[in-house]
N, C-alpha and C. Protein backbone atom coordinates (compact mmCIF):
# COMPACT_ATOMS: atom_id res chain seq x y z
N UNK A 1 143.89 214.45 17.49
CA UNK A 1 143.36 213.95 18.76
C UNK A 1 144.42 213.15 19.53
N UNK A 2 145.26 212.58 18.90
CA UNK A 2 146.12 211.32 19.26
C UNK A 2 146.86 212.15 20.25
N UNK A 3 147.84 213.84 19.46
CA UNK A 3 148.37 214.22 20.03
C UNK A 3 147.96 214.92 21.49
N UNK A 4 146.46 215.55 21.43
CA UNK A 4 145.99 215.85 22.76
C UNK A 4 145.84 214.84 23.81
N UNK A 5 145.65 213.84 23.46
CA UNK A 5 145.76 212.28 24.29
C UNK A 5 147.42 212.38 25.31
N UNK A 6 148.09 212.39 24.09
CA UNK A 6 149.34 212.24 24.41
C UNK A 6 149.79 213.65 25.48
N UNK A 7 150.21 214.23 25.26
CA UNK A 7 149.88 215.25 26.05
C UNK A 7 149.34 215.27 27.11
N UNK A 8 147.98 215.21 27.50
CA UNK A 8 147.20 214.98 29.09
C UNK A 8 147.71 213.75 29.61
N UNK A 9 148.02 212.45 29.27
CA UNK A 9 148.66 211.21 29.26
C UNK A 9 150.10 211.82 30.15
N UNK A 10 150.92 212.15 29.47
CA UNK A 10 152.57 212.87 29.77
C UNK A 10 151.84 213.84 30.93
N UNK A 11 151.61 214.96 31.20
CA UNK A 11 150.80 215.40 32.19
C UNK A 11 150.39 214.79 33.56
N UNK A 12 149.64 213.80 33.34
CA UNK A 12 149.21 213.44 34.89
C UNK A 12 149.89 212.38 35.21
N UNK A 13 150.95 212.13 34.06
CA UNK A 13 152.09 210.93 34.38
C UNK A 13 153.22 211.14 35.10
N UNK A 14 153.46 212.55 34.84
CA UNK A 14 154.62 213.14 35.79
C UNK A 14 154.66 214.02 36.93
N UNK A 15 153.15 214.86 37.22
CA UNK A 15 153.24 215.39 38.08
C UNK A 15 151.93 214.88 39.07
N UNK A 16 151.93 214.90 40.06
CA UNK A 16 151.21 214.69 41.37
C UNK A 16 150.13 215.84 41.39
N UNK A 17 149.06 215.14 41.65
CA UNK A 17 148.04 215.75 41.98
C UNK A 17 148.44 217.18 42.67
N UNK A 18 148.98 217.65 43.94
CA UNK A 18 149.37 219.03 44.51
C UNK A 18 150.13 219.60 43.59
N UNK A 19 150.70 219.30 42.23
CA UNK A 19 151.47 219.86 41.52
C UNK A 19 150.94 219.96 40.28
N UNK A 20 149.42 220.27 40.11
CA UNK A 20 148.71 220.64 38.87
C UNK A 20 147.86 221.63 39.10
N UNK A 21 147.64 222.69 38.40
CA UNK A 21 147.69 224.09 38.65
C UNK A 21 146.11 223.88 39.16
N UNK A 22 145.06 223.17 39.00
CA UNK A 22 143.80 222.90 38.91
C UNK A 22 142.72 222.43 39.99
N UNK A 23 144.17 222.18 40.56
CA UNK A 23 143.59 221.03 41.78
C UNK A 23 143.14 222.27 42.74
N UNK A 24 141.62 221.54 43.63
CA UNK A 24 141.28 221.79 44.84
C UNK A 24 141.18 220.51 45.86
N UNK A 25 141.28 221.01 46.86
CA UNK A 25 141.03 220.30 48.28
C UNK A 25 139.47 219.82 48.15
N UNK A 26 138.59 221.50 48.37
CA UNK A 26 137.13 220.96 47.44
C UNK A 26 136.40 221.47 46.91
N UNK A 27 136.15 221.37 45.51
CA UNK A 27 135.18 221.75 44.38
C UNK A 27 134.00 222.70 45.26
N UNK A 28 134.22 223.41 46.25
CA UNK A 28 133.19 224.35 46.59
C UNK A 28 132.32 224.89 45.58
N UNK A 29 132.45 225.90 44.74
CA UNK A 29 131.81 226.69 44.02
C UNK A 29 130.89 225.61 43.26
N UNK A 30 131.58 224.25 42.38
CA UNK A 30 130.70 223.41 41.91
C UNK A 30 129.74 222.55 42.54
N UNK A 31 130.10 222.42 44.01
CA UNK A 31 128.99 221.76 44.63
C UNK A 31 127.65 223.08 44.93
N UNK A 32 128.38 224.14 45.15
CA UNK A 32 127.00 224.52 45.66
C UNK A 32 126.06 225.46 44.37
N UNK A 33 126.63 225.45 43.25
CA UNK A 33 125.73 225.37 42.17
C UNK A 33 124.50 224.43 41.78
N UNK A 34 125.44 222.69 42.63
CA UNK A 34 124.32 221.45 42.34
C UNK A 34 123.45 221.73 43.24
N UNK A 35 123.84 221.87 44.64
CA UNK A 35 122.74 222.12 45.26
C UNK A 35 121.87 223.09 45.25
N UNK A 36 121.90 223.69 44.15
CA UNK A 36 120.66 224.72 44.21
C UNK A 36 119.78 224.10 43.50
N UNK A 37 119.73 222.89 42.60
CA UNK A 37 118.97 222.34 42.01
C UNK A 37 118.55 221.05 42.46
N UNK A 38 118.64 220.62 44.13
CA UNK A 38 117.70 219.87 44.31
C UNK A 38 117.58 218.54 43.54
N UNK A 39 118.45 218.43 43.26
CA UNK A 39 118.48 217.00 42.31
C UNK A 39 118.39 216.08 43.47
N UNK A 40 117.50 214.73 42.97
CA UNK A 40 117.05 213.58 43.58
C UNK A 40 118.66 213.21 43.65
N UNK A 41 119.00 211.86 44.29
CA UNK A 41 120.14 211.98 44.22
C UNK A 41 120.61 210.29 43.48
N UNK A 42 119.74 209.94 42.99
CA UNK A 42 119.33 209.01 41.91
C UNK A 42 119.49 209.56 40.62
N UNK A 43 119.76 210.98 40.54
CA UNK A 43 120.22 211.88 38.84
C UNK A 43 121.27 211.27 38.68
N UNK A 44 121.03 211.12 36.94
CA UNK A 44 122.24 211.27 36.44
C UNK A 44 123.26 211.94 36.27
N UNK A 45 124.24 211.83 37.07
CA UNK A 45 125.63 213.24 37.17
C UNK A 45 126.58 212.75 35.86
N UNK A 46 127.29 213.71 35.37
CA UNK A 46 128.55 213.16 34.73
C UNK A 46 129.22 214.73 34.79
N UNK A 47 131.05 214.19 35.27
CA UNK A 47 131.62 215.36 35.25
C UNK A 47 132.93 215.06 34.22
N UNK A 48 132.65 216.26 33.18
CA UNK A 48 133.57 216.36 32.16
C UNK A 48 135.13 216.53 32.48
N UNK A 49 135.93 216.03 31.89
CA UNK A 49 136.61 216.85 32.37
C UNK A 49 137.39 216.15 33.81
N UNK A 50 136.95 215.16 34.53
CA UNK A 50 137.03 215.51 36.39
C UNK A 50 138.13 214.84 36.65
N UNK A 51 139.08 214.42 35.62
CA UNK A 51 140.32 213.45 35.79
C UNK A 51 140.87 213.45 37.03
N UNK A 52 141.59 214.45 38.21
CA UNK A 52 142.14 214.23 39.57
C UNK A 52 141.06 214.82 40.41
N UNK A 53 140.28 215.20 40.00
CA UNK A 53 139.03 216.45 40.72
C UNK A 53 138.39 215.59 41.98
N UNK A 54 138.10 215.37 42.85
CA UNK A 54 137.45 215.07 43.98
C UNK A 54 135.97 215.47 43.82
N UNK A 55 136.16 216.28 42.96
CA UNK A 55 133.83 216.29 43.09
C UNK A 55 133.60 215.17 43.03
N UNK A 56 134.10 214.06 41.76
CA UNK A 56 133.24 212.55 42.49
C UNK A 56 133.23 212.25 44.15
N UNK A 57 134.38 212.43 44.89
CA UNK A 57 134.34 212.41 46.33
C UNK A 57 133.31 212.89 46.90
N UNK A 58 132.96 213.88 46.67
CA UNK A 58 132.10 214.54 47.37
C UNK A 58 130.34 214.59 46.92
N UNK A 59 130.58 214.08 45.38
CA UNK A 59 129.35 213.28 44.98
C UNK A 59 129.17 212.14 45.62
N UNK A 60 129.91 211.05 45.90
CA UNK A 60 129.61 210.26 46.48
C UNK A 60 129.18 210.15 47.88
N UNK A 61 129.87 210.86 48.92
CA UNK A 61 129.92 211.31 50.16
C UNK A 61 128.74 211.65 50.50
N UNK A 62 127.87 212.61 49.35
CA UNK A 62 126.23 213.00 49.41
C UNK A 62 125.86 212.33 49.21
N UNK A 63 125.64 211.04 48.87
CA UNK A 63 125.07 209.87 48.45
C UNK A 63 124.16 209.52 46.77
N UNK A 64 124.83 210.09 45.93
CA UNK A 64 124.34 210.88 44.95
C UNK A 64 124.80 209.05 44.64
N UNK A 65 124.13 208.53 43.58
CA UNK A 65 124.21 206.94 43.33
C UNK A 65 124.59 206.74 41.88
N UNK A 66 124.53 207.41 40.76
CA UNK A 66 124.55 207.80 39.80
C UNK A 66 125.60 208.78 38.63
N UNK A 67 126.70 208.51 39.36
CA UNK A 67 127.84 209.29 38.53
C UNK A 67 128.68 208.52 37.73
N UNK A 68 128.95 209.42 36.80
CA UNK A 68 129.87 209.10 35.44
C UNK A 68 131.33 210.56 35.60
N UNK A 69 132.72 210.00 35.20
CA UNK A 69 133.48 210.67 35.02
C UNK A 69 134.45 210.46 34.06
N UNK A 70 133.94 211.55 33.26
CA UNK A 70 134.83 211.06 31.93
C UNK A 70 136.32 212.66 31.80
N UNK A 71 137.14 212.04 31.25
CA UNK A 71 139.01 212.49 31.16
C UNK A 71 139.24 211.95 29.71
N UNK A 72 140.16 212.68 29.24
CA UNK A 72 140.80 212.11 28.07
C UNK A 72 141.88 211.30 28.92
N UNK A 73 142.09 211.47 29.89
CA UNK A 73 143.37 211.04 30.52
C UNK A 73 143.25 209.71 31.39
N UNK A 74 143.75 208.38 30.64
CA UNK A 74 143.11 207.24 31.39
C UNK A 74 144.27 206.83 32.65
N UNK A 75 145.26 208.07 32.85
CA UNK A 75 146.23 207.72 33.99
C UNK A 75 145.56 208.39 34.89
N UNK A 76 144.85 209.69 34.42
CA UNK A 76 144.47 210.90 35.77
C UNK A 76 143.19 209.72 36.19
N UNK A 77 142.48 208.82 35.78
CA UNK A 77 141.04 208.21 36.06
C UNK A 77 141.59 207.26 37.05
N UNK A 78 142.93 206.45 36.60
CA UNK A 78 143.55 205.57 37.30
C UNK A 78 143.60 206.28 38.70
N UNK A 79 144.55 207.17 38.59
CA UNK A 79 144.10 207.42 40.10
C UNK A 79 143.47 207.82 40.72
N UNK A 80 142.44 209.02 40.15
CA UNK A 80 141.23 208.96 41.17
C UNK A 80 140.66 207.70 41.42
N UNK A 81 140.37 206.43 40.84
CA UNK A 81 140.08 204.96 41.45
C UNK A 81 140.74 204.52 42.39
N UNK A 82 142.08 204.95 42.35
CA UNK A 82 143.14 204.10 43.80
C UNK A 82 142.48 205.29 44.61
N UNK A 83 142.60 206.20 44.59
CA UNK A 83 142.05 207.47 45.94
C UNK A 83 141.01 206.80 46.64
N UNK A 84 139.78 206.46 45.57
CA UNK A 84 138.64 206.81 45.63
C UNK A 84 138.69 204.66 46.63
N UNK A 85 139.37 204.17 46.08
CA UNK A 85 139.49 202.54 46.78
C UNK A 85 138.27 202.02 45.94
N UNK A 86 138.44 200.70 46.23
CA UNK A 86 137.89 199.52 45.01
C UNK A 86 136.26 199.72 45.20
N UNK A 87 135.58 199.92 46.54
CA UNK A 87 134.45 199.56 47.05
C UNK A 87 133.79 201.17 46.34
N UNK A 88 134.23 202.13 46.19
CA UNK A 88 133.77 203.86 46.07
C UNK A 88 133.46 203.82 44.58
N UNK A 89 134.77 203.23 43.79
CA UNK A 89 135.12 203.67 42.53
C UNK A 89 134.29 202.36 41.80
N UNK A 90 133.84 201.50 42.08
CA UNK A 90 132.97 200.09 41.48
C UNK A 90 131.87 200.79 41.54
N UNK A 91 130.90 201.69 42.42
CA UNK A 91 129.96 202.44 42.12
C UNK A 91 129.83 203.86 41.19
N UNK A 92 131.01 204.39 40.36
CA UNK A 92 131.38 205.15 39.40
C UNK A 92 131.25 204.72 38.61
N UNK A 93 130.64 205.30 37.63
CA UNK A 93 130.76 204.83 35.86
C UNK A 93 132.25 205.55 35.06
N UNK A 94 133.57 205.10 34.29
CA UNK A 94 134.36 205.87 34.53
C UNK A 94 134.62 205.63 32.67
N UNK A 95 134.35 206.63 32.39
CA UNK A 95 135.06 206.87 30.70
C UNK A 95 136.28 207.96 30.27
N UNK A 96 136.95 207.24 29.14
CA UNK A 96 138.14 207.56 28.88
C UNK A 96 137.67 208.31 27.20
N UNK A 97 137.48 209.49 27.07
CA UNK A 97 137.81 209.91 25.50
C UNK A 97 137.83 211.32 25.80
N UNK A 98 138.17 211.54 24.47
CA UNK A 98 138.37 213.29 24.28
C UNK A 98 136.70 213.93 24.13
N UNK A 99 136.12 215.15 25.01
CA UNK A 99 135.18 214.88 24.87
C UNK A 99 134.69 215.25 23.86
N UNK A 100 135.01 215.78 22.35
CA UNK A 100 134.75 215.78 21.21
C UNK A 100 134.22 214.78 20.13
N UNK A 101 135.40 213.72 20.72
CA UNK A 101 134.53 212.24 20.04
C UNK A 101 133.90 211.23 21.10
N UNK A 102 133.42 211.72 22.43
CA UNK A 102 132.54 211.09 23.07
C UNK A 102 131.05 211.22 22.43
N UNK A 103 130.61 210.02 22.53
CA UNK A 103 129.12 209.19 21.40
C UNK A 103 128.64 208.83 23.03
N UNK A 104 127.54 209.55 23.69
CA UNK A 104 126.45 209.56 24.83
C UNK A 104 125.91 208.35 24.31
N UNK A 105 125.61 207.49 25.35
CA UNK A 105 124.06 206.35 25.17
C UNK A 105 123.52 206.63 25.99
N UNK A 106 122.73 208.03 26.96
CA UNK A 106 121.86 207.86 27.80
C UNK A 106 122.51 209.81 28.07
N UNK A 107 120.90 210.07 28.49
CA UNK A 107 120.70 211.34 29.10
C UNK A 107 121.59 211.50 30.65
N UNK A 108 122.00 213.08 31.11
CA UNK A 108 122.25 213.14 31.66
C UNK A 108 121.47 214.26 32.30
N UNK A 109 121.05 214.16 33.85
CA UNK A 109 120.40 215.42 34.38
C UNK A 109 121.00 216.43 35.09
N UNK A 110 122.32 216.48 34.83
CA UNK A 110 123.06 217.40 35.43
C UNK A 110 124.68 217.59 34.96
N UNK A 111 125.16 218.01 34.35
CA UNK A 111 126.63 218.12 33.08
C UNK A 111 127.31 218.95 33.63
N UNK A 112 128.76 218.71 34.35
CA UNK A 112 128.96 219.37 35.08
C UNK A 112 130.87 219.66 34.36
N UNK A 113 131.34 220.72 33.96
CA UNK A 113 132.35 221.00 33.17
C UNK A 113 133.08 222.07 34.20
N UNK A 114 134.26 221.60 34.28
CA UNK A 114 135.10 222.52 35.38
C UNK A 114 136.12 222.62 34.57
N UNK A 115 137.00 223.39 33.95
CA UNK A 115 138.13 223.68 32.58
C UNK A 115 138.54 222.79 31.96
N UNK A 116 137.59 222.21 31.48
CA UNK A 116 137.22 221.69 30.00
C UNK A 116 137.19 222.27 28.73
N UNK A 117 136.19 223.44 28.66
CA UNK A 117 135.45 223.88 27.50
C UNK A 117 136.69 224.93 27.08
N UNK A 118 137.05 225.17 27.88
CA UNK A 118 138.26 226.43 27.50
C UNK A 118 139.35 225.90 26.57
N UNK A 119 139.87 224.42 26.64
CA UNK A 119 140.63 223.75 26.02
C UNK A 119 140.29 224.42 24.55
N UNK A 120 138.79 223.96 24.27
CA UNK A 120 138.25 224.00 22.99
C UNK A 120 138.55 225.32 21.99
N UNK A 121 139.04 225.61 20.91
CA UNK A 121 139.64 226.95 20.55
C UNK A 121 139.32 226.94 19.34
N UNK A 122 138.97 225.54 18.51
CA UNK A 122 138.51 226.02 17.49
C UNK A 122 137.21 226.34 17.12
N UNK A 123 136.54 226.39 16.03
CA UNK A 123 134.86 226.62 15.79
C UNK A 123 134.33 225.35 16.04
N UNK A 124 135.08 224.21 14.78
CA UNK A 124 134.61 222.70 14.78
C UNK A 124 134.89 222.26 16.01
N UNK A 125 135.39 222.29 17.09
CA UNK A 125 135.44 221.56 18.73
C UNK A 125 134.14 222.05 19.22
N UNK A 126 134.21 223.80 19.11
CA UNK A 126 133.13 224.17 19.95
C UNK A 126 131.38 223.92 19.54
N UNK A 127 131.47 223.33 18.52
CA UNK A 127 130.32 223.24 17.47
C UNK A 127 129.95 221.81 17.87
N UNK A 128 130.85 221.01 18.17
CA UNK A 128 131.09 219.78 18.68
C UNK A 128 130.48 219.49 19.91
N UNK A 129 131.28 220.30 20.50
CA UNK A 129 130.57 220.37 22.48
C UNK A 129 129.28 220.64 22.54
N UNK A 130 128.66 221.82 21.58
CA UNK A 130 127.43 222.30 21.79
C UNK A 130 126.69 221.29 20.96
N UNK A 131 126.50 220.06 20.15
CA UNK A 131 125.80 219.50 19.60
C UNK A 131 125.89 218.15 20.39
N UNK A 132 127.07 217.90 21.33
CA UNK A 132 126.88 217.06 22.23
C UNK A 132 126.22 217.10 23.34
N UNK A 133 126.13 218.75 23.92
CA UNK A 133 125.79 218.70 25.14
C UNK A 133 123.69 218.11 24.68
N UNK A 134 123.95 219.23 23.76
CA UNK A 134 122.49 219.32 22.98
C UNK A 134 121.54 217.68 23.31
N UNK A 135 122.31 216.62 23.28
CA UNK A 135 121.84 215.42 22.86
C UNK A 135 122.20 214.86 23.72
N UNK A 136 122.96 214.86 24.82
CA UNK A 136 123.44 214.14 25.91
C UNK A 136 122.54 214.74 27.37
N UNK A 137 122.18 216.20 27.75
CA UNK A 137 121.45 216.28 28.48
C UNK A 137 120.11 216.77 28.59
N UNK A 138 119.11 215.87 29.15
CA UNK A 138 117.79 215.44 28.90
C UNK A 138 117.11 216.98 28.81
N UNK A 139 116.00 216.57 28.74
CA UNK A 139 115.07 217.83 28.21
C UNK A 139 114.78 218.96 29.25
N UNK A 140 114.53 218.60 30.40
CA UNK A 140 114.29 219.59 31.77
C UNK A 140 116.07 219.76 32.48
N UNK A 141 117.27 219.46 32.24
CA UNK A 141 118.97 218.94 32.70
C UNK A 141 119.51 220.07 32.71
N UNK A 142 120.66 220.39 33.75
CA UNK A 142 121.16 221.29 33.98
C UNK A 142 122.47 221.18 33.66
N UNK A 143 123.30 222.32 33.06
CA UNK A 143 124.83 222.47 33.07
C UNK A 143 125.63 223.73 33.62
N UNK A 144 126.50 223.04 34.38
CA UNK A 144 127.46 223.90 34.62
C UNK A 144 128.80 224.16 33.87
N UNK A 145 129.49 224.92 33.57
CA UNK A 145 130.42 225.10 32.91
C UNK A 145 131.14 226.24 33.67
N UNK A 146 132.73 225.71 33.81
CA UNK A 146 133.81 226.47 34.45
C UNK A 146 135.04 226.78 33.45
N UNK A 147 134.64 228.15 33.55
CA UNK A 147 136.00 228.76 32.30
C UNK A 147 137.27 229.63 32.88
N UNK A 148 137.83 229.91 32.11
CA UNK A 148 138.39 230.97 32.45
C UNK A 148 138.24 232.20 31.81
N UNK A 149 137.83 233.39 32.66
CA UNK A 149 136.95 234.78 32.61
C UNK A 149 138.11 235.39 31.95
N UNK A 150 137.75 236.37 31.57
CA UNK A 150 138.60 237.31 30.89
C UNK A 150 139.90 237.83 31.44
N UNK A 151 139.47 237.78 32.48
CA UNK A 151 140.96 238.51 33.37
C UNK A 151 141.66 237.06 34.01
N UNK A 152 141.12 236.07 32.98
CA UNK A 152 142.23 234.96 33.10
C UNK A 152 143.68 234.63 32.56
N UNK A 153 144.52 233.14 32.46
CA UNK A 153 145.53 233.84 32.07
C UNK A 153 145.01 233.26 30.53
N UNK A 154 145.91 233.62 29.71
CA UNK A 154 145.67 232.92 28.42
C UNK A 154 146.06 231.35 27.83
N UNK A 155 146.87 230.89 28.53
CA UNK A 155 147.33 229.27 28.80
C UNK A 155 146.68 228.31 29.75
N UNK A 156 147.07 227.35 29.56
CA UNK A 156 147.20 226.32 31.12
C UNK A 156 147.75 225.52 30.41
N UNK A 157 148.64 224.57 31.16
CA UNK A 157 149.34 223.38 30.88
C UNK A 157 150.05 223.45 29.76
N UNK A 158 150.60 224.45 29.37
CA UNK A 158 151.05 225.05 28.30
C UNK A 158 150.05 225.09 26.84
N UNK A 159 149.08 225.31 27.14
CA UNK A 159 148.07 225.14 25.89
C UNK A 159 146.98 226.45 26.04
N UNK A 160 146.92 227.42 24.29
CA UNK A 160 146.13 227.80 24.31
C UNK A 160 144.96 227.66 25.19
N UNK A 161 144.09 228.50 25.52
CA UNK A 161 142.85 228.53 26.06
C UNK A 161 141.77 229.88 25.65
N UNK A 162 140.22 229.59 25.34
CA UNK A 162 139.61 230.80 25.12
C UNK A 162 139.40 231.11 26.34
N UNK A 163 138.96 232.72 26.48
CA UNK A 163 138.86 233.49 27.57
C UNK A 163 137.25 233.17 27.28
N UNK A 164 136.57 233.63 28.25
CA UNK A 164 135.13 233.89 27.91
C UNK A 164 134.47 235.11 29.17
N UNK A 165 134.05 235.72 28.62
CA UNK A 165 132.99 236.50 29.19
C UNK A 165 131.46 236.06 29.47
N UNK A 166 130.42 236.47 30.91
CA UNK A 166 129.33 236.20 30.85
C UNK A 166 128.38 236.09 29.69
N UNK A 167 128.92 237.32 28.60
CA UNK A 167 128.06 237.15 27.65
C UNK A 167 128.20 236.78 26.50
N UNK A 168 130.04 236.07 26.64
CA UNK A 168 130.17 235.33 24.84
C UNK A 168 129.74 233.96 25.58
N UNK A 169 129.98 233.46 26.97
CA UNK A 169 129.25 232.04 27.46
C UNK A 169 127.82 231.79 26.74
N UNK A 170 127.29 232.85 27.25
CA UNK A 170 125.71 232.40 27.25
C UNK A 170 125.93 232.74 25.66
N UNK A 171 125.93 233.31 24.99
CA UNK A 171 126.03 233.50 23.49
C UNK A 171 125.94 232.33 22.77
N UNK A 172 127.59 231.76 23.21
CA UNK A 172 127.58 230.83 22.51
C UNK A 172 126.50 229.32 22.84
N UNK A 173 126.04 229.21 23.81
CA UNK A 173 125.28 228.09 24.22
C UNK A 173 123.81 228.52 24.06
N UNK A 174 123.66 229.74 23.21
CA UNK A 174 122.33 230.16 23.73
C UNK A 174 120.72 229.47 22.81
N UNK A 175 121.70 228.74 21.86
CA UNK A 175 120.19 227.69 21.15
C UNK A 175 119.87 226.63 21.61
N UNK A 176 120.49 226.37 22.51
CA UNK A 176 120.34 225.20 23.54
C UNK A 176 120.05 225.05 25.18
N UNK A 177 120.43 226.07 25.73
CA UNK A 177 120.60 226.49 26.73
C UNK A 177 120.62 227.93 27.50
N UNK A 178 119.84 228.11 28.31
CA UNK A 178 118.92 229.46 28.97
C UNK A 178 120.17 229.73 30.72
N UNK A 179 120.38 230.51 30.44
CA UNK A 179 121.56 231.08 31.03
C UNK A 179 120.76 231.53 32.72
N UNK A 180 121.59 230.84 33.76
CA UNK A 180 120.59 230.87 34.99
C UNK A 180 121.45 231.76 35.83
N UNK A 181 122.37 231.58 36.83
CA UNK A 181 123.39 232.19 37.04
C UNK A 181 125.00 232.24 36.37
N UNK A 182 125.51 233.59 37.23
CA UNK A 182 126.74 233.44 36.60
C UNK A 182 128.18 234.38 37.71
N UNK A 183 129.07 234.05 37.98
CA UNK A 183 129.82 234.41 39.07
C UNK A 183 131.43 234.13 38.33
N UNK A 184 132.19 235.05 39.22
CA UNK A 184 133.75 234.86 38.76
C UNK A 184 134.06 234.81 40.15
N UNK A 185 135.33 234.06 40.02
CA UNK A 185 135.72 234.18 41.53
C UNK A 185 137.65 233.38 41.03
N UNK A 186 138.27 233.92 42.06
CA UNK A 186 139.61 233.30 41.89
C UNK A 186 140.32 232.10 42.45
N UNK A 187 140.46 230.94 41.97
CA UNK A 187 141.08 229.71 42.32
C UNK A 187 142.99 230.23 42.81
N UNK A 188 142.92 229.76 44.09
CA UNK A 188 144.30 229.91 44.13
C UNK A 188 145.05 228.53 44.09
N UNK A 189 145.94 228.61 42.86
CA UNK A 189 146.56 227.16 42.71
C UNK A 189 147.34 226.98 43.70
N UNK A 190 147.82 225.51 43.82
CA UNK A 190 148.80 224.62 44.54
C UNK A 190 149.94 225.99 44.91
N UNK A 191 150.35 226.78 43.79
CA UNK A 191 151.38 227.26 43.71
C UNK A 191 151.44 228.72 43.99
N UNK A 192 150.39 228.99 44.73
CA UNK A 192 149.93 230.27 45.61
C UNK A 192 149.46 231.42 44.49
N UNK A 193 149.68 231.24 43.14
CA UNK A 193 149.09 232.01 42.22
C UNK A 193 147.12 232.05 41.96
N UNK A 194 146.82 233.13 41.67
CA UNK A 194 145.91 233.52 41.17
C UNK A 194 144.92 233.31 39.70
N UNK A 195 143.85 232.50 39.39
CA UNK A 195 143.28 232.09 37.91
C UNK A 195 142.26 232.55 38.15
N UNK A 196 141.77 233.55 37.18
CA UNK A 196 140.34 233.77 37.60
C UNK A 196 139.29 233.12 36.80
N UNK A 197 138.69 232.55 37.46
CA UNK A 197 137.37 231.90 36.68
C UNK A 197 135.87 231.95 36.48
N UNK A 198 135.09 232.34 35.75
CA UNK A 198 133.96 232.49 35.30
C UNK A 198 132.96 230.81 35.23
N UNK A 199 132.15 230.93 36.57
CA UNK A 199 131.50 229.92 36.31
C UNK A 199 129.91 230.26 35.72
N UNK A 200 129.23 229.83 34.99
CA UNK A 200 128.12 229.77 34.48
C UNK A 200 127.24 228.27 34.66
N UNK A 201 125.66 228.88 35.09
CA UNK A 201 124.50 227.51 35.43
C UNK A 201 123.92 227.49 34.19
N UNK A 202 122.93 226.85 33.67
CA UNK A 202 122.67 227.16 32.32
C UNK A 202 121.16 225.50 32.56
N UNK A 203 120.01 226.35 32.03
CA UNK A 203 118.71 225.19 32.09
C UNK A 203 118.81 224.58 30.50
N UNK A 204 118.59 223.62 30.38
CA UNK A 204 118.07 222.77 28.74
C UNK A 204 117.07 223.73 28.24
N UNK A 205 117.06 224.30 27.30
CA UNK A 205 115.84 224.08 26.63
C UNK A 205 114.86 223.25 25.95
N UNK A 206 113.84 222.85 26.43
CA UNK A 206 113.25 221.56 26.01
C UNK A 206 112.56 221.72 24.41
């Protein structure tokens, strides 16, 4: 773990936000997944994963009152707080761990994972995620999860990554979670290249 720390740490320590393959201007595709669900805007959000990501921006901007953003990376959090200024980021809940050994104290009604889960490559990580999500979002709670689709590349940030298909996604989440929509579409990075990504909605099973 120490070493994956280290790693995302070195990462958002040396390069600038426009110079990480990941970055958008704005989380389109993930906002308008939330809005199909009508969430009060008093839900509990938490986005995995959202270390330089601006969806908190734009969570906040909707007036959504209730967000958490958790990173293994407590430099990438640092600066989304200076972005985000003292008055934005004091209304954020902001956690720092790998999300493997993140320990939830409270339900979430909406779990929102943008290339996160892909990191995960072994059985015990992925066995991990799915027994967390299991217990972290409430009984009626929605998740999104953003991978990279098959005709993705096989890296990022120089690190393994699983590919996933519509139907090893829902597969693998499927004792927990009821598979709602599902779409690929291509992120063009900072660096004018092409990632294709497989996003999936997914209901709790209560």
């Amino acid at each position: 773990m120490e070493e994956s720390v280290n790693h995302w740490e070195r990462i958002y320590s040396t390069k600038k936000t426009d110079e990480l393959s990941w970055t958008q201007a704005k989380p389109k595709t993930s906002l308008d997944f939330l809005h199909r669900f009508n969430l009060p805007k008093n839900s509990p959000i938490i986005d995995v994963g959202g270390g330089e990501s601006k969806f908190v921006d734009f969570l906040l901007l909707e007036g959504y009152t209730d967000i958490t953003v958790l990173d293994i990376s407590e430099q990438a959090l640092l600066t989304t707080r200076e972005r985000l200024g003292p008055d934005s980021a004091s209304r954020v809940q902001w956690i720092v761990s790998d999300i493997t050994a993140f320990v939830p104290t409270r339900k979430y009604h909406f779990w929102h994972d943008r290339a996160t889960f892909h990191f995960l490559t072994s059985e015990n990580q992925i066995a991990s995620y799915i027994t967390l999500t299991s217990k972290a979002i409430d009984s009626q709670g929605f998740m999104v999860i953003g991978t990279f689709s098959e005709n993705g590349p096989s890296k990022c940030s120089g690190l393994p990554v699983v590919k996933y298909s519509e139907d090893l996604l829902s597969t693998t989440l499927a004792a927990n979670f009821r598979k709602m929509d599902c779409i690929t579409e291509d992120h063009e990075t900072p660096f004018h290249t092409l990632q294709n990504f497989l996003f999936c909605s997914f209901r709790k099973i209560a």
